[in-house]
PDB file of N, CA and C in Angstrom:
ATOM      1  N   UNK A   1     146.457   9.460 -15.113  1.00  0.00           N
ATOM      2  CA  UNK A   1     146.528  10.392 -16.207  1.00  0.00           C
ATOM      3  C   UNK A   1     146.298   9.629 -17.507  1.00  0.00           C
ATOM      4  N   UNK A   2     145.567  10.083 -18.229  1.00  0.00           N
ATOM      5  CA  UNK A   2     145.143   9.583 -19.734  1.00  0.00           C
ATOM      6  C   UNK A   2     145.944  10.379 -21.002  1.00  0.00           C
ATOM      7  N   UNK A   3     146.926  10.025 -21.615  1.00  0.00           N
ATOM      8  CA  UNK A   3     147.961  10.367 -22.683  1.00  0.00           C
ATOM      9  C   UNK A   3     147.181  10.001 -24.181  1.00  0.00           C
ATOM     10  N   UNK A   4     147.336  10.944 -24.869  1.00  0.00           N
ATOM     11  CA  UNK A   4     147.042  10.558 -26.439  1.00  0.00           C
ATOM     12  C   UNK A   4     148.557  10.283 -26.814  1.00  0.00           C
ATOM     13  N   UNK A   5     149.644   9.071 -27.481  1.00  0.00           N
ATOM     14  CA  UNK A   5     150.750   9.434 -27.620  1.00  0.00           C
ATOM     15  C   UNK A   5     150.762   8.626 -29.614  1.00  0.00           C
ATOM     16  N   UNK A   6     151.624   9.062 -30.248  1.00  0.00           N
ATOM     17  CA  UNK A   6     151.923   8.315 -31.203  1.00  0.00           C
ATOM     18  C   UNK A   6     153.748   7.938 -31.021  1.00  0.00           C
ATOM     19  N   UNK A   7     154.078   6.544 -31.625  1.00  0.00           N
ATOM     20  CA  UNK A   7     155.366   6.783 -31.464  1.00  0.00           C
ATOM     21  C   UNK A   7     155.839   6.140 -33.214  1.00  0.00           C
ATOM     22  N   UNK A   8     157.247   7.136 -33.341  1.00  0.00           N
ATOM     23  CA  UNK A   8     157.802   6.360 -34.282  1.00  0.00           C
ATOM     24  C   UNK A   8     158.177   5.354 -35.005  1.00  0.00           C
ATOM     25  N   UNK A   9     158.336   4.383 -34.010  1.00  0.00           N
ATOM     26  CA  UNK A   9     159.049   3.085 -33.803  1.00  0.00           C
ATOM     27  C   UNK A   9     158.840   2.351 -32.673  1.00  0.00           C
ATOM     28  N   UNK A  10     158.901   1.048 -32.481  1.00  0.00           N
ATOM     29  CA  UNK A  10     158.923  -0.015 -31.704  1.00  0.00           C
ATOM     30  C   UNK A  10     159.692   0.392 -30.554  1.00  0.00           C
ATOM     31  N   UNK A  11     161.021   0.484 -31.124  1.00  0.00           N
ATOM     32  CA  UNK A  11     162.121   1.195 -30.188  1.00  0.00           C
ATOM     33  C   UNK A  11     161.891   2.138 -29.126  1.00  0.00           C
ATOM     34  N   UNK A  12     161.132   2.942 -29.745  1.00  0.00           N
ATOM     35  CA  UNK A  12     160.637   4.183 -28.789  1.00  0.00           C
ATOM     36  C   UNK A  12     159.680   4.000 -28.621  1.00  0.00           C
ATOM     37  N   UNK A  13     158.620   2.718 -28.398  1.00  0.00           N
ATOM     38  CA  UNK A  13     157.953   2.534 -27.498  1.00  0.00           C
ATOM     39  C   UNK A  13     158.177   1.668 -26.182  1.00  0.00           C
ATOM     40  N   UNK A  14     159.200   1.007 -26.699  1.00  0.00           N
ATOM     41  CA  UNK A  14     159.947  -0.019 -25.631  1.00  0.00           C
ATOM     42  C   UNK A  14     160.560   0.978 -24.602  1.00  0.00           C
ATOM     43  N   UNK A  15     160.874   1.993 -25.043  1.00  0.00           N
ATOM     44  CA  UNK A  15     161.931   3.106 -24.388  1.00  0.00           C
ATOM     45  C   UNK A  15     160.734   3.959 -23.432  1.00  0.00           C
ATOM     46  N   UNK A  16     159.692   3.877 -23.933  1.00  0.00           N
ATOM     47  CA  UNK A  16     158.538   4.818 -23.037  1.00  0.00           C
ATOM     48  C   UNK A  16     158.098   4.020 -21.700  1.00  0.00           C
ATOM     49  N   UNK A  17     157.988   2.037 -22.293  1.00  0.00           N
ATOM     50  CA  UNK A  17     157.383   1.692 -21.333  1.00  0.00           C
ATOM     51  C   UNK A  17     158.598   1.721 -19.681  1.00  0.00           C
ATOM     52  N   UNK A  18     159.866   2.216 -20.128  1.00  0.00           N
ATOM     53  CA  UNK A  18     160.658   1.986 -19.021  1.00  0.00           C
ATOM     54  C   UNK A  18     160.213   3.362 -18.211  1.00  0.00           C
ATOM     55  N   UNK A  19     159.923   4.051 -18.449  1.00  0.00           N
ATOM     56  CA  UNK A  19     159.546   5.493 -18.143  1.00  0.00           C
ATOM     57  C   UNK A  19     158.306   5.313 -16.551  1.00  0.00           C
ATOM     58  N   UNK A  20     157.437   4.645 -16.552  1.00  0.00           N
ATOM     59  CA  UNK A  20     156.429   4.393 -15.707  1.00  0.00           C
ATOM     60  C   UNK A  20     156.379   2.637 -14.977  1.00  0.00           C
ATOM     61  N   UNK A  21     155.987   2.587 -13.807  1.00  0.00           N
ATOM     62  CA  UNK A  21     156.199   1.747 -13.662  1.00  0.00           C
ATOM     63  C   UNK A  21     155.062   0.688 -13.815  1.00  0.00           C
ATOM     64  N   UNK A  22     153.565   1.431 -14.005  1.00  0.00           N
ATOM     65  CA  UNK A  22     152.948   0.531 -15.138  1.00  0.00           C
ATOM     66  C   UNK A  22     152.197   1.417 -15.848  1.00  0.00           C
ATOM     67  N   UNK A  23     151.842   0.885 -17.202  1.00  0.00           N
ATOM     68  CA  UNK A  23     150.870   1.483 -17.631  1.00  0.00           C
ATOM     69  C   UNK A  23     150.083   0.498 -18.598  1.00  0.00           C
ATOM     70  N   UNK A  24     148.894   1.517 -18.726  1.00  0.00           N
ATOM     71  CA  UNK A  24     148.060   0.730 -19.685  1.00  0.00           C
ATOM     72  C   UNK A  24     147.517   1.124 -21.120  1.00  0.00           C
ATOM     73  N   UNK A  25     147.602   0.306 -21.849  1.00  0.00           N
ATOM     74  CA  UNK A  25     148.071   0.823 -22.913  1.00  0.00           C
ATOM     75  C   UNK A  25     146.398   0.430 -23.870  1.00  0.00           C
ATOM     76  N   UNK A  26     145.586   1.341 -24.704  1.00  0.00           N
ATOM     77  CA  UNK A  26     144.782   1.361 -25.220  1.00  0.00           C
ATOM     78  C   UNK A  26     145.182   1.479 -26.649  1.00  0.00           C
ATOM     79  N   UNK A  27     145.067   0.277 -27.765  1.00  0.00           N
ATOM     80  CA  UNK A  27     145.199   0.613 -29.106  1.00  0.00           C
ATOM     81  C   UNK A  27     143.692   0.883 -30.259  1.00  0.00           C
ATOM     82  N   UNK A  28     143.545   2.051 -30.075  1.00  0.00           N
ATOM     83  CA  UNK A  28     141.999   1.812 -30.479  1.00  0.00           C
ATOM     84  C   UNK A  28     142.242   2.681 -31.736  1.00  0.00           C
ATOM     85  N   UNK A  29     140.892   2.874 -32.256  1.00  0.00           N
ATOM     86  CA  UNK A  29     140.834   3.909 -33.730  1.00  0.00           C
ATOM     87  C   UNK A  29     139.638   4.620 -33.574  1.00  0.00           C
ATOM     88  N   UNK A  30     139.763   5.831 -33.880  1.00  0.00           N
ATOM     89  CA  UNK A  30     138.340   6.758 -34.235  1.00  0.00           C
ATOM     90  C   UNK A  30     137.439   6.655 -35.058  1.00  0.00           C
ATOM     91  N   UNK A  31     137.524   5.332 -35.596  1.00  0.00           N
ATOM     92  CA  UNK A  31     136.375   4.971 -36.094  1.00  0.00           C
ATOM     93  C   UNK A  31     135.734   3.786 -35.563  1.00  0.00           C
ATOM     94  N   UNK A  32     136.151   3.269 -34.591  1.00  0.00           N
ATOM     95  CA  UNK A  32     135.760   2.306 -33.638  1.00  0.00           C
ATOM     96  C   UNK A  32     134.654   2.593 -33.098  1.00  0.00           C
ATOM     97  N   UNK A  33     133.596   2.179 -32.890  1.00  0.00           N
ATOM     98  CA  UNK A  33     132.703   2.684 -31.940  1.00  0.00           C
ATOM     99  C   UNK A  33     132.696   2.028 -30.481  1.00  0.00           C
ATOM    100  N   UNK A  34     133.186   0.489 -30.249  1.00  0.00           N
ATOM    101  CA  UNK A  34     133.351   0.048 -28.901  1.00  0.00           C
ATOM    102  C   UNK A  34     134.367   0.607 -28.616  1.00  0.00           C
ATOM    103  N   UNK A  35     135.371   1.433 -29.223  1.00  0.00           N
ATOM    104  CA  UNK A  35     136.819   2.154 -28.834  1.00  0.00           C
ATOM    105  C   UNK A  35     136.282   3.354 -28.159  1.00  0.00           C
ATOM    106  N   UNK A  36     135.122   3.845 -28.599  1.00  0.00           N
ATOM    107  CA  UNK A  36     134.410   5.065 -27.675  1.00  0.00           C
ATOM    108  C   UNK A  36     133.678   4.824 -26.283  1.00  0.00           C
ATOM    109  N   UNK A  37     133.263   3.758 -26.197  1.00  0.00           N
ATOM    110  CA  UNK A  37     132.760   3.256 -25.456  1.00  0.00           C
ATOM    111  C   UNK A  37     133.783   3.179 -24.098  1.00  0.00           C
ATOM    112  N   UNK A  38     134.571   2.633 -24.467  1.00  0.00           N
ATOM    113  CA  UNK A  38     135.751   1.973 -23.606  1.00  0.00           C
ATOM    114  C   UNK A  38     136.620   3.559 -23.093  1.00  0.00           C
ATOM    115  N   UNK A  39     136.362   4.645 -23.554  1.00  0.00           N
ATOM    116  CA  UNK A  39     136.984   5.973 -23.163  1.00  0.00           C
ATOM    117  C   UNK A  39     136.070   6.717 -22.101  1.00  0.00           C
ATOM    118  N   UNK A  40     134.965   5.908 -21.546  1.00  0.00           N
ATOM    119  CA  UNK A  40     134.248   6.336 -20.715  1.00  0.00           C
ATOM    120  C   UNK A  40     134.265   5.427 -19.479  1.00  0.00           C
ATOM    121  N   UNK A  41     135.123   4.071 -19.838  1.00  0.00           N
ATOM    122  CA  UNK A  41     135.928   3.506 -18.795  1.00  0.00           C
ATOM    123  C   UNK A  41     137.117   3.990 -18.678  1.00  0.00           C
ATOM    124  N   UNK A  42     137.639   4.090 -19.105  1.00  0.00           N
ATOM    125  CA  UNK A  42     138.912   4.490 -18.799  1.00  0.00           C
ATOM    126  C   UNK A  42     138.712   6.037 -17.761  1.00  0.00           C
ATOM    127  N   UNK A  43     138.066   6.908 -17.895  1.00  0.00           N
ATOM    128  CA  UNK A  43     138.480   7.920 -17.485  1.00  0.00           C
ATOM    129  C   UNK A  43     137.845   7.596 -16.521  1.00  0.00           C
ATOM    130  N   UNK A  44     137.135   6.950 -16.031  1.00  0.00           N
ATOM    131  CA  UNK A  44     136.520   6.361 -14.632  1.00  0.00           C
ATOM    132  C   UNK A  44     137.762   5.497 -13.625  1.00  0.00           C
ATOM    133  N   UNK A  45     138.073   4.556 -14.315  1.00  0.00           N
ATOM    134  CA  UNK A  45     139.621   4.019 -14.023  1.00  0.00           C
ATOM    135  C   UNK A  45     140.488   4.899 -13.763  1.00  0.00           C
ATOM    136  N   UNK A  46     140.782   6.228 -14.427  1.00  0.00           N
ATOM    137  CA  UNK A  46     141.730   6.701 -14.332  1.00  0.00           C
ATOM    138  C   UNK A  46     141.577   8.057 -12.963  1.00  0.00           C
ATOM    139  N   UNK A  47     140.175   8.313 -12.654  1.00  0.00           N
ATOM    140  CA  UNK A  47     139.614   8.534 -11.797  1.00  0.00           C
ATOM    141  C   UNK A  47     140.499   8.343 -10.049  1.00  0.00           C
ATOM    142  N   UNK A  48     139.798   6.852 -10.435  1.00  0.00           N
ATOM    143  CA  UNK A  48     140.327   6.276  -9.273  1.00  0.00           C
ATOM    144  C   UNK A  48     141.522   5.449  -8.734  1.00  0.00           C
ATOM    145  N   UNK A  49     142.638   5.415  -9.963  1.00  0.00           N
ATOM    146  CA  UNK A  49     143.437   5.117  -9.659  1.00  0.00           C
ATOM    147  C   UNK A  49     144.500   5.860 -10.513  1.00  0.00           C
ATOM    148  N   UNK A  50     144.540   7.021 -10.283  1.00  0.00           N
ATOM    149  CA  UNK A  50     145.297   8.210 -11.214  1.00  0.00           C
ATOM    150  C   UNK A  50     146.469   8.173 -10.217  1.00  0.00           C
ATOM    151  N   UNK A  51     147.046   8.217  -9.447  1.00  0.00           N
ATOM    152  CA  UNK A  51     148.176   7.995  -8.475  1.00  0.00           C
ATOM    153  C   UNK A  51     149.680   7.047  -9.323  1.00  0.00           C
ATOM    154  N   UNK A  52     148.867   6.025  -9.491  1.00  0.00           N
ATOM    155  CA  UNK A  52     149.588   4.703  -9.601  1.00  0.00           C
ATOM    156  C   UNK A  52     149.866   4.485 -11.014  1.00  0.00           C
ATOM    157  N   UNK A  53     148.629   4.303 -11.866  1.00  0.00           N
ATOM    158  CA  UNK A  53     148.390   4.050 -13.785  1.00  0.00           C
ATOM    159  C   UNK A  53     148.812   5.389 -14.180  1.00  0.00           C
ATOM    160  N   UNK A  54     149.137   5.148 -15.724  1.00  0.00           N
ATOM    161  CA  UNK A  54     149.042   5.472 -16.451  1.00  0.00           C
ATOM    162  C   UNK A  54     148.426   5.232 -17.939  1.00  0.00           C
ATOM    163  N   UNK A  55     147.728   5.944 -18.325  1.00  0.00           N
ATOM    164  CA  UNK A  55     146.726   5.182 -19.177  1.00  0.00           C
ATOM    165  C   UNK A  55     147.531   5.886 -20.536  1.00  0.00           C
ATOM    166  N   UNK A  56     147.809   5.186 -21.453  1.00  0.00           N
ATOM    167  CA  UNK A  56     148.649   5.429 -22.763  1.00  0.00           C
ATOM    168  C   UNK A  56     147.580   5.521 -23.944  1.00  0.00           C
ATOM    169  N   UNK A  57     146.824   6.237 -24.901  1.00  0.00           N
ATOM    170  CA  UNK A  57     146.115   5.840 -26.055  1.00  0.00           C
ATOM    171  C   UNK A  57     146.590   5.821 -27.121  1.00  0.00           C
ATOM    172  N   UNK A  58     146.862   4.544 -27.876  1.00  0.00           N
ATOM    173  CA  UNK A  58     147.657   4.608 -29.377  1.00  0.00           C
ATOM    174  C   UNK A  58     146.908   4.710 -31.032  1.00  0.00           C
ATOM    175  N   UNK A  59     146.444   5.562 -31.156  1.00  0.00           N
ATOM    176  CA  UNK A  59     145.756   4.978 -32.456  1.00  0.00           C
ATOM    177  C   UNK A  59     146.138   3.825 -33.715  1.00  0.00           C
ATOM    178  N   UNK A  60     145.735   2.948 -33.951  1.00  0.00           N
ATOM    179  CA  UNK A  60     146.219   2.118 -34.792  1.00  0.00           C
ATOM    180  C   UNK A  60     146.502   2.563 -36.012  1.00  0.00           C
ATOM    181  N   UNK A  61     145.536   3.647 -36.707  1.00  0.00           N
ATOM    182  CA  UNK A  61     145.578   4.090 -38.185  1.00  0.00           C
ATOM    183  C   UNK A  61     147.362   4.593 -37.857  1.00  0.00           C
ATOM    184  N   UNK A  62     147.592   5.373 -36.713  1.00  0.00           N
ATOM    185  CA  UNK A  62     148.675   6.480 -36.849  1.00  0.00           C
ATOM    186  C   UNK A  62     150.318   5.532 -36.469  1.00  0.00           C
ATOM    187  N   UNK A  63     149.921   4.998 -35.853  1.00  0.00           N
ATOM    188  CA  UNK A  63     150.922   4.093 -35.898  1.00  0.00           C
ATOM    189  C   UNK A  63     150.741   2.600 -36.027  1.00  0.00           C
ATOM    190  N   UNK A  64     151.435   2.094 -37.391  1.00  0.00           N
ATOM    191  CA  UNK A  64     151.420   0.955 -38.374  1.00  0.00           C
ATOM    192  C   UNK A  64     152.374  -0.079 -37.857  1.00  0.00           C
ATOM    193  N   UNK A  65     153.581   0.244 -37.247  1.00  0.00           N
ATOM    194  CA  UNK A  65     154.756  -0.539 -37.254  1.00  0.00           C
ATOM    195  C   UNK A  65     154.149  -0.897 -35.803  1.00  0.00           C
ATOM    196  N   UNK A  66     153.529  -0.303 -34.760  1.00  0.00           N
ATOM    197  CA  UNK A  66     153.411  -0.916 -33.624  1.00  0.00           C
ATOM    198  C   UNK A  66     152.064  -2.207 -33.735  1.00  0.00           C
ATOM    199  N   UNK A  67     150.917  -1.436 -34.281  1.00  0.00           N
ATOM    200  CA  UNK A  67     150.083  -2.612 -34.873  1.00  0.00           C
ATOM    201  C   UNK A  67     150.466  -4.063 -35.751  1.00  0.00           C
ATOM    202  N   UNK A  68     151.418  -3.656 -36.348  1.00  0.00           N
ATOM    203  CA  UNK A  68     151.916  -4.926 -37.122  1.00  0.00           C
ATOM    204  C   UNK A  68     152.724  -5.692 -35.894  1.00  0.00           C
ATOM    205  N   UNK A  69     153.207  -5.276 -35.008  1.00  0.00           N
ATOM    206  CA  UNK A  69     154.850  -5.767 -34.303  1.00  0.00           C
ATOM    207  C   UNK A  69     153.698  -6.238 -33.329  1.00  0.00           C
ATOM    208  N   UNK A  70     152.661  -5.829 -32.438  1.00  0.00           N
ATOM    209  CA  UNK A  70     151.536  -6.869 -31.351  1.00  0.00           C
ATOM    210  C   UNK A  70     150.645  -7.403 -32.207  1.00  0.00           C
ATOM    211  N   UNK A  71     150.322  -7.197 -33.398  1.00  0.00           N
ATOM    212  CA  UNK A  71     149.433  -8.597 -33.906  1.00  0.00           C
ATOM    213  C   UNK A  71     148.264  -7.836 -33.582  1.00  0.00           C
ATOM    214  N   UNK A  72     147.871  -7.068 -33.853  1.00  0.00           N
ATOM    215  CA  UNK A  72     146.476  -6.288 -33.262  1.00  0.00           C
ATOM    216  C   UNK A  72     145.865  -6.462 -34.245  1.00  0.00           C
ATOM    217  N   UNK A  73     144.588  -7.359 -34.248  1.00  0.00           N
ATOM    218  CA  UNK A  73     143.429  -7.718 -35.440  1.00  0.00           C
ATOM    219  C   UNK A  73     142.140  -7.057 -34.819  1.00  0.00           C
ATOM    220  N   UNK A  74     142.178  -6.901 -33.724  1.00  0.00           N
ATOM    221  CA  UNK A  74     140.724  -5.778 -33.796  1.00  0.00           C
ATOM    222  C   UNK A  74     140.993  -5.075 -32.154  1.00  0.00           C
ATOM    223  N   UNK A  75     140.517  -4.137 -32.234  1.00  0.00           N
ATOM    224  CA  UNK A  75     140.688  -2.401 -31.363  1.00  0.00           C
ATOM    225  C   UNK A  75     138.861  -2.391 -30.942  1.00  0.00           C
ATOM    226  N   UNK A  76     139.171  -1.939 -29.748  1.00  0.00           N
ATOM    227  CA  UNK A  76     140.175  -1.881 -28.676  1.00  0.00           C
ATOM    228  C   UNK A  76     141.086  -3.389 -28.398  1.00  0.00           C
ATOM    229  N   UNK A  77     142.155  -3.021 -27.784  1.00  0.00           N
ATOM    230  CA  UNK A  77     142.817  -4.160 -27.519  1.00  0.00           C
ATOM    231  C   UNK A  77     143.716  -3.334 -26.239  1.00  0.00           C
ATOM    232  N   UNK A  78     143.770  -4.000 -25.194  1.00  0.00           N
ATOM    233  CA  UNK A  78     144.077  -3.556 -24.113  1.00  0.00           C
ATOM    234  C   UNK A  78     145.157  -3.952 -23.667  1.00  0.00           C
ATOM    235  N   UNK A  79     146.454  -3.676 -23.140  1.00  0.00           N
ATOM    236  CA  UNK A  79     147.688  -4.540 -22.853  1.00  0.00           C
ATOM    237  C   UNK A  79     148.211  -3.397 -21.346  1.00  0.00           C
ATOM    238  N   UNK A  80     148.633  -4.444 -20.504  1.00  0.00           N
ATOM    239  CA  UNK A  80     149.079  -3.546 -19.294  1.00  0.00           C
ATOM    240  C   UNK A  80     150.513  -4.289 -18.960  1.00  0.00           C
ATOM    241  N   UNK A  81     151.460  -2.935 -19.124  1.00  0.00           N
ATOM    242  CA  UNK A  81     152.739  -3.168 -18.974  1.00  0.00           C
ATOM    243  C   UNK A  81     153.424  -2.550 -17.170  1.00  0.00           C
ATOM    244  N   UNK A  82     154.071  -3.555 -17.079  1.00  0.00           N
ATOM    245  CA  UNK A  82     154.264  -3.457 -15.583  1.00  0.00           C
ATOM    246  C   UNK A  82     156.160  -3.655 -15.642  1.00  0.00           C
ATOM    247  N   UNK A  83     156.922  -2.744 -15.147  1.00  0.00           N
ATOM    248  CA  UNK A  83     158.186  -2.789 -15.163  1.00  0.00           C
ATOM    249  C   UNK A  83     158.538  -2.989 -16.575  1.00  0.00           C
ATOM    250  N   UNK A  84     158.297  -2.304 -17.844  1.00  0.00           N
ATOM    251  CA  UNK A  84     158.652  -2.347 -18.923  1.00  0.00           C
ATOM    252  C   UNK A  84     158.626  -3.917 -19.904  1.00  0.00           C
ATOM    253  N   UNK A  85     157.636  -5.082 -19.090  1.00  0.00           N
ATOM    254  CA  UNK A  85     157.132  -5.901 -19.416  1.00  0.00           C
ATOM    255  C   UNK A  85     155.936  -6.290 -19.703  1.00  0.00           C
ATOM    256  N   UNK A  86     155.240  -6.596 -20.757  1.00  0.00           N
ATOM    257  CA  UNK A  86     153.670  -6.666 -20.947  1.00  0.00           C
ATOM    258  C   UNK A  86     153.332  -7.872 -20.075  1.00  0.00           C
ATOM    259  N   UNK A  87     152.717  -7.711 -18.967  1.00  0.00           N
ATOM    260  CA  UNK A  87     151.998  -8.712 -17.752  1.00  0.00           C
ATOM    261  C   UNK A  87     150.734  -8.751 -18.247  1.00  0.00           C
ATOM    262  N   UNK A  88     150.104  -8.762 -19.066  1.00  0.00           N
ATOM    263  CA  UNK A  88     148.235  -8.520 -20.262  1.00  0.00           C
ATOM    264  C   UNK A  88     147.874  -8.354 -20.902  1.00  0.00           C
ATOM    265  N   UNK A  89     147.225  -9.201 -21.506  1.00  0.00           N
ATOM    266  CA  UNK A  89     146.873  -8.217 -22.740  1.00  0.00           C
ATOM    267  C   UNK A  89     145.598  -8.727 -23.105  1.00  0.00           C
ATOM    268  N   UNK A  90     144.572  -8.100 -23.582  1.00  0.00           N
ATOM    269  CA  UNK A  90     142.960  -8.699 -24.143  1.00  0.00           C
ATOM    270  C   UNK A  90     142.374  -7.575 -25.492  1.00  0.00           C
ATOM    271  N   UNK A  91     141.874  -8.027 -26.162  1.00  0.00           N
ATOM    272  CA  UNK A  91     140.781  -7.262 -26.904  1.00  0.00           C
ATOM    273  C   UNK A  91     139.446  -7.416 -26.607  1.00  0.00           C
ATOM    274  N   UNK A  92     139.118  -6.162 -27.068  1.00  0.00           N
ATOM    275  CA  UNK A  92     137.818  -5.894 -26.649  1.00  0.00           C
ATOM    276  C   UNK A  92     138.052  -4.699 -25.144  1.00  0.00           C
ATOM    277  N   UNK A  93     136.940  -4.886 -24.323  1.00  0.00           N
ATOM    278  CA  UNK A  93     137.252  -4.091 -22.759  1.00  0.00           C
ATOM    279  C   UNK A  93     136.095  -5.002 -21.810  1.00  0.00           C
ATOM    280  N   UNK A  94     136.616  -4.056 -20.610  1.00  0.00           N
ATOM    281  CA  UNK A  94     135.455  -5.121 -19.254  1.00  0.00           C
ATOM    282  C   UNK A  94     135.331  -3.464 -19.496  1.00  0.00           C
ATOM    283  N   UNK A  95     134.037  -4.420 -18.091  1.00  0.00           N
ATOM    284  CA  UNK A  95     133.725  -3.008 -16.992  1.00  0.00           C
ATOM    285  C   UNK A  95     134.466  -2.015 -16.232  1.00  0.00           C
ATOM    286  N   UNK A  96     134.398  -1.077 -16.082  1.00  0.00           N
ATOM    287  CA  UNK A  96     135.300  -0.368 -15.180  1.00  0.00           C
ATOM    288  C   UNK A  96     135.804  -1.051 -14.308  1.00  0.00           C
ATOM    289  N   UNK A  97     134.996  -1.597 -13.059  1.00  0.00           N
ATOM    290  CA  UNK A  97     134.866  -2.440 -12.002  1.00  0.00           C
ATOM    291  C   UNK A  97     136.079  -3.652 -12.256  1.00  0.00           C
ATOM    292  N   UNK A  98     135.816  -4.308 -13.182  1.00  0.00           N
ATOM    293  CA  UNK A  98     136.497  -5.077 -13.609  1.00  0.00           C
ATOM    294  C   UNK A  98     138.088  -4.931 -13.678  1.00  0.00           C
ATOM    295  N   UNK A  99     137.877  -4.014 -14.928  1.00  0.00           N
ATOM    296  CA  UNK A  99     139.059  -3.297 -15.169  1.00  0.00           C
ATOM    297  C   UNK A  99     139.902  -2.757 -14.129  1.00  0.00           C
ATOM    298  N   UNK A 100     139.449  -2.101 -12.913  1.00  0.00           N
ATOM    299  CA  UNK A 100     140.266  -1.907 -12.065  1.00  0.00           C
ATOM    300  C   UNK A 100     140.760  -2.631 -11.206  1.00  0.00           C
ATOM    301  N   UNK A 101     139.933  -4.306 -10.952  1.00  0.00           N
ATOM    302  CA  UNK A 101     140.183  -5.202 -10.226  1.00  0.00           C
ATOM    303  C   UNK A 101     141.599  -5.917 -10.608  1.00  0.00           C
ATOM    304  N   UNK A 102     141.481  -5.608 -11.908  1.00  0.00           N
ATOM    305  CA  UNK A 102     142.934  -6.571 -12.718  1.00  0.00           C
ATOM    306  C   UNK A 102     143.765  -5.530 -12.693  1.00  0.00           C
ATOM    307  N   UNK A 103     143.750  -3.818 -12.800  1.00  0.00           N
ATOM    308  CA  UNK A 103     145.242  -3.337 -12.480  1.00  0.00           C
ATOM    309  C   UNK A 103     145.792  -3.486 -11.355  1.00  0.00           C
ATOM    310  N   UNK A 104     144.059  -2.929  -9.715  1.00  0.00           N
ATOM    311  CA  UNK A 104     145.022  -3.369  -8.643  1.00  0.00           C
ATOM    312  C   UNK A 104     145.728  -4.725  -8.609  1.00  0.00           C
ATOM    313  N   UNK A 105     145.445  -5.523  -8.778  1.00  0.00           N
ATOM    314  CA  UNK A 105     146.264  -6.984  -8.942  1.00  0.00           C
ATOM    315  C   UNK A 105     147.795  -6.624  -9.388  1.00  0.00           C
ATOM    316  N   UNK A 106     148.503  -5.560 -10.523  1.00  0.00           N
ATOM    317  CA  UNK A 106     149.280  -5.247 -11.038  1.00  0.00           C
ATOM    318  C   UNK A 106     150.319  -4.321 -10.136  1.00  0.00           C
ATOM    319  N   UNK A 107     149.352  -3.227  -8.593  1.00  0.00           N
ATOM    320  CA  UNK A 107     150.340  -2.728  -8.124  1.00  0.00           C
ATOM    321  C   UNK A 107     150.480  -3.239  -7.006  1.00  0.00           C
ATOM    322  N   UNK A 108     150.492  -4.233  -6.557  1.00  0.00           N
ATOM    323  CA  UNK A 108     150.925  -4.763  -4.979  1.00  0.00           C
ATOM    324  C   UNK A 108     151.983  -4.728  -5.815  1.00  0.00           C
TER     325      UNK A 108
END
């Protein structure tokens, strides 16, 4: 499943990641253009491994305090949280292919 979410605070994002037991978390902006790009992986990813992921999208413009608190200097930036711990994180994106090779790695 693919989520648009904004959150208030740090707090209540720490509080979301306990919620799933992984997910992946997209910080991109609508004015990004490789951030568009990367939404035509994802829903391919999310395709085929919609069971297990959860795919989170954060906009950076909309939430400030989470961009400042990961250090996010350029979007997309990709981070996959596994048991309410970040186990990844990269900017930029892969291939689908790719991309799904490194979550299955995440649910054994």
């Amino acid at each position: 499943m693919i989520i648009t979410k904004d959150f208030e605070a740090v707090s209540s994002f720490e509080e979301f990641t306990i919620t799933h037991k992984i997910i992946l978390f997209d910080f991109y902006a609508d004015w990004c253009e490789p951030c568009k790009m990367l939404d035509e992986i994802l829903k391919e990813v999310d395709k085929d491994l919609t069971a297990e992921l959860l795919i989170c999208k954060i906009d950076i413009d909309k939430n400030p305090a989470l961009q400042k608190h990961f250090a996010i200097m350029s979007v997309p930036t990709l981070m996959i949280y596994k048991d309410s711990t970040m186990s990844w994180r990269m900017p930029g994106f892969e291939l689908a292919q790719d991309l799904k090779k490194r979550i299955e790695g995440f649910l054994i």
